[in-house]
Protein backbone atom coordinates (compact mmCIF):
# COMPACT_ATOMS: atom_id res chain seq x y z
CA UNK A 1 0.00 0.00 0.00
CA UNK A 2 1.71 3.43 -1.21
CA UNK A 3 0.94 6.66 0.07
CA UNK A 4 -0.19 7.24 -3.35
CA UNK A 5 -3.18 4.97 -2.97
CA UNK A 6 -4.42 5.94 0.63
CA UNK A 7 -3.66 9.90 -0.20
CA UNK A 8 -3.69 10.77 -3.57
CA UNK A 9 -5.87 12.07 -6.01
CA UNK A 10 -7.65 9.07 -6.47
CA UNK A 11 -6.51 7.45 -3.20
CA UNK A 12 -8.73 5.63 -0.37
CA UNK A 13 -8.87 8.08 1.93
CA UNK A 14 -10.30 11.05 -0.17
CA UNK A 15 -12.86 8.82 -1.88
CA UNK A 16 -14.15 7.68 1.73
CA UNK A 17 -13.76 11.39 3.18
CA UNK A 18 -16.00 12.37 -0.27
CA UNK A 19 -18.47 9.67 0.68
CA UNK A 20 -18.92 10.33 4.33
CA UNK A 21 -19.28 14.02 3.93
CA UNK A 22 -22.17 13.55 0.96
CA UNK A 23 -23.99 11.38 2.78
CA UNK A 24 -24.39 14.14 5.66
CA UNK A 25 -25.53 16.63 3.10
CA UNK A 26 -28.00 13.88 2.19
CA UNK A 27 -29.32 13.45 6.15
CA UNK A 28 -29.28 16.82 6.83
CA UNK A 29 -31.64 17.73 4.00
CA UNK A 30 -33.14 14.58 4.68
CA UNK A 31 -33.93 15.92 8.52
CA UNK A 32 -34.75 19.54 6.75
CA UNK A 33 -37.23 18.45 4.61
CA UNK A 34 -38.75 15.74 7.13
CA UNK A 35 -38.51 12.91 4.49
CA UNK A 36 -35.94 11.23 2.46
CA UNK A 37 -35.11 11.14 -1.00
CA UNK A 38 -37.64 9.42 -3.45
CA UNK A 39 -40.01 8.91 -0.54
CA UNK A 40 -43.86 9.67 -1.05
CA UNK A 41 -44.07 11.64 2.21
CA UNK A 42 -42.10 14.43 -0.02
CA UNK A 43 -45.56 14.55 -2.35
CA UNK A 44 -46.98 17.86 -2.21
CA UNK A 45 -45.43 18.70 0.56
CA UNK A 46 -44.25 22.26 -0.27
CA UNK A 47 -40.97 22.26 -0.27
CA UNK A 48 -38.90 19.47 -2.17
CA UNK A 49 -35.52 18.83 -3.55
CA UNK A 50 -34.01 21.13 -6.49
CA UNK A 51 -30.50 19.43 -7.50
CA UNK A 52 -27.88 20.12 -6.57
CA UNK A 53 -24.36 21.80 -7.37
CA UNK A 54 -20.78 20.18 -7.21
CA UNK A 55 -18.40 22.06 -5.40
CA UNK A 56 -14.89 21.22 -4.26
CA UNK A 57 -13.75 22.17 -1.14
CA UNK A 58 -10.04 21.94 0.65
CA UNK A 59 -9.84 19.59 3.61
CA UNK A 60 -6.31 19.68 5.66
CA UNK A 61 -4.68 18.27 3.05
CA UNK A 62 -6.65 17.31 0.02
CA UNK A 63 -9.49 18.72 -2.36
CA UNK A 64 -12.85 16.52 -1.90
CA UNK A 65 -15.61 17.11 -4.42
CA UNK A 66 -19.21 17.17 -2.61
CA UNK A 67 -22.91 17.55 -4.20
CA UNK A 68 -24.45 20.48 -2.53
CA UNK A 69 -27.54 19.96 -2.56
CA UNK A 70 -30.37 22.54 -3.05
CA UNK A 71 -34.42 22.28 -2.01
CA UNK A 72 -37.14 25.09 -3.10
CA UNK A 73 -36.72 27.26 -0.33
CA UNK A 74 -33.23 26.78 0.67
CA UNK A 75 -33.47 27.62 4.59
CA UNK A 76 -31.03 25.51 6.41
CA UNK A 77 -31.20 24.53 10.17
CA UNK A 78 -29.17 22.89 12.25
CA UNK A 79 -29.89 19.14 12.12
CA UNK A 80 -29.67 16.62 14.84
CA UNK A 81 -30.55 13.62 13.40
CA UNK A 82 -26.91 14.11 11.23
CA UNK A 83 -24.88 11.08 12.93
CA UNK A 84 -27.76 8.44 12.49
CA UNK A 85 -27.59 7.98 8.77
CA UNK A 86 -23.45 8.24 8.78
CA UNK A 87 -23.67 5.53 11.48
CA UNK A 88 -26.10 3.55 9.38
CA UNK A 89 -23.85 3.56 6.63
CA UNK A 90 -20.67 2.72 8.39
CA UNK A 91 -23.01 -0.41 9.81
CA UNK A 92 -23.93 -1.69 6.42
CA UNK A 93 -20.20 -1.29 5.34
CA UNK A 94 -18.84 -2.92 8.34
CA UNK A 95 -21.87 -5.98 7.87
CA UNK A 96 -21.51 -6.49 3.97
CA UNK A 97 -20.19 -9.68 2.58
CA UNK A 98 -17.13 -10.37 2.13
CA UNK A 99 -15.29 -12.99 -0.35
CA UNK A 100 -14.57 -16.31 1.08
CA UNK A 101 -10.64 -15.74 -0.37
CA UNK A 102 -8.54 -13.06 -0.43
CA UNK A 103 -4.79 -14.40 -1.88
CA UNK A 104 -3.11 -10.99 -0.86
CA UNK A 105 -4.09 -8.48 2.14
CA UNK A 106 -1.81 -5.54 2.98
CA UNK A 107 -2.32 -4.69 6.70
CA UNK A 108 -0.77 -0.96 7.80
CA UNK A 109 -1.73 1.35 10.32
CA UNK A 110 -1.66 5.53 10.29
CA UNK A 111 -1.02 6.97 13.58
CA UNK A 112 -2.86 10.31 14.12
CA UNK A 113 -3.14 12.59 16.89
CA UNK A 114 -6.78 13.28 18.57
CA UNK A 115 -8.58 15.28 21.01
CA UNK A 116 -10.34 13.20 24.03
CA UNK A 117 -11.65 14.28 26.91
CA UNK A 118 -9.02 17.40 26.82
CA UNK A 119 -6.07 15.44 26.18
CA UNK A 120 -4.21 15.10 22.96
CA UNK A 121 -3.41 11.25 22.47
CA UNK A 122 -1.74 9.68 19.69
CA UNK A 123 -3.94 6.68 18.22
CA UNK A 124 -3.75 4.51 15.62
CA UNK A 125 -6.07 3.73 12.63
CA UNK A 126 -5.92 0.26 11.34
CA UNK A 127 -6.15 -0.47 7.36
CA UNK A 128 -6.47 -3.78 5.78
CA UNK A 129 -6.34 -3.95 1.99
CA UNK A 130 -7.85 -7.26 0.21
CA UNK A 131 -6.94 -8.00 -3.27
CA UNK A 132 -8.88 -10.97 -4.90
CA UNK A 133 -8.96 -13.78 -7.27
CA UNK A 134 -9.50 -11.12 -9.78
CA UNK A 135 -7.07 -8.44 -8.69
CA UNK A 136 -9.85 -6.32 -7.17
CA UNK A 137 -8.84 -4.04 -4.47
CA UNK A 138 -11.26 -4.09 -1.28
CA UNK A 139 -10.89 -2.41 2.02
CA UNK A 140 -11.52 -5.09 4.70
């Protein structure tokens, strides 16, 4: 695993940062409308969604492209409901199948430093890389 591939352009890391940050755009206009997307609670209800516009903004070290999304009225709130759906998706990606095989894994860790409870601590995040039969990368 090269730096390349968990940092770069195209790398791990800003693809999952991209993801996680879309999907709370999603919930919070989800939680600002009081329905979500393609449900039939949204019919006639007054306000609905109107697209949305691609934007690219700079994270500490990277540029991550995220779908702003727009509804009729565009008032915002603040949401509380924001953590659910990003915990519901990091349970369906820590609960989906998995191949039975995987000839080649690359295990690694990055050590960062974080914030708890007033103290800086360093910690470590733990990465394991699967390849397949058919040369398919997968993050275990």
């Amino acid at each position: 695993m090269t730096q390349e591939k968990l940092f770069g352009q195209d790398g791990i890391i800003r693809n999952l940062t991209s993801r996680l940050l879309n999907r709370i755009l999603e919930a919070e206009m989800d939680v600002h409308l009081g329905y979500k997307k393609h449900s039939n609670e949204g019919d006639n209800s007054g306000n609905s969604r109107n697209g949305y516009s691609k934007k690219k903004i700079l994270t500490h070290d990277q540029n991550v492209e995220l779908n702003f999304l727009r509804d009729r009225y565009s008032k915002r709130q603040k949401f509380s409901r924001v953590t659910d759906a990003v915990h519901d998706d990091v349970r369906a990606w820590r609960t989906r199948p998995l191949e039975r095989t995987y000839p080649i894994v690359y295990l690694d860790a990055l050590r960062v430093n974080s914030l708890q409870n007033g103290k800086n601590e360093n910690k470590a995040i733990y990465l394991a890389l699967g390849i397949n039969m058919w040369t398919v990368k997968k993050m275990l």
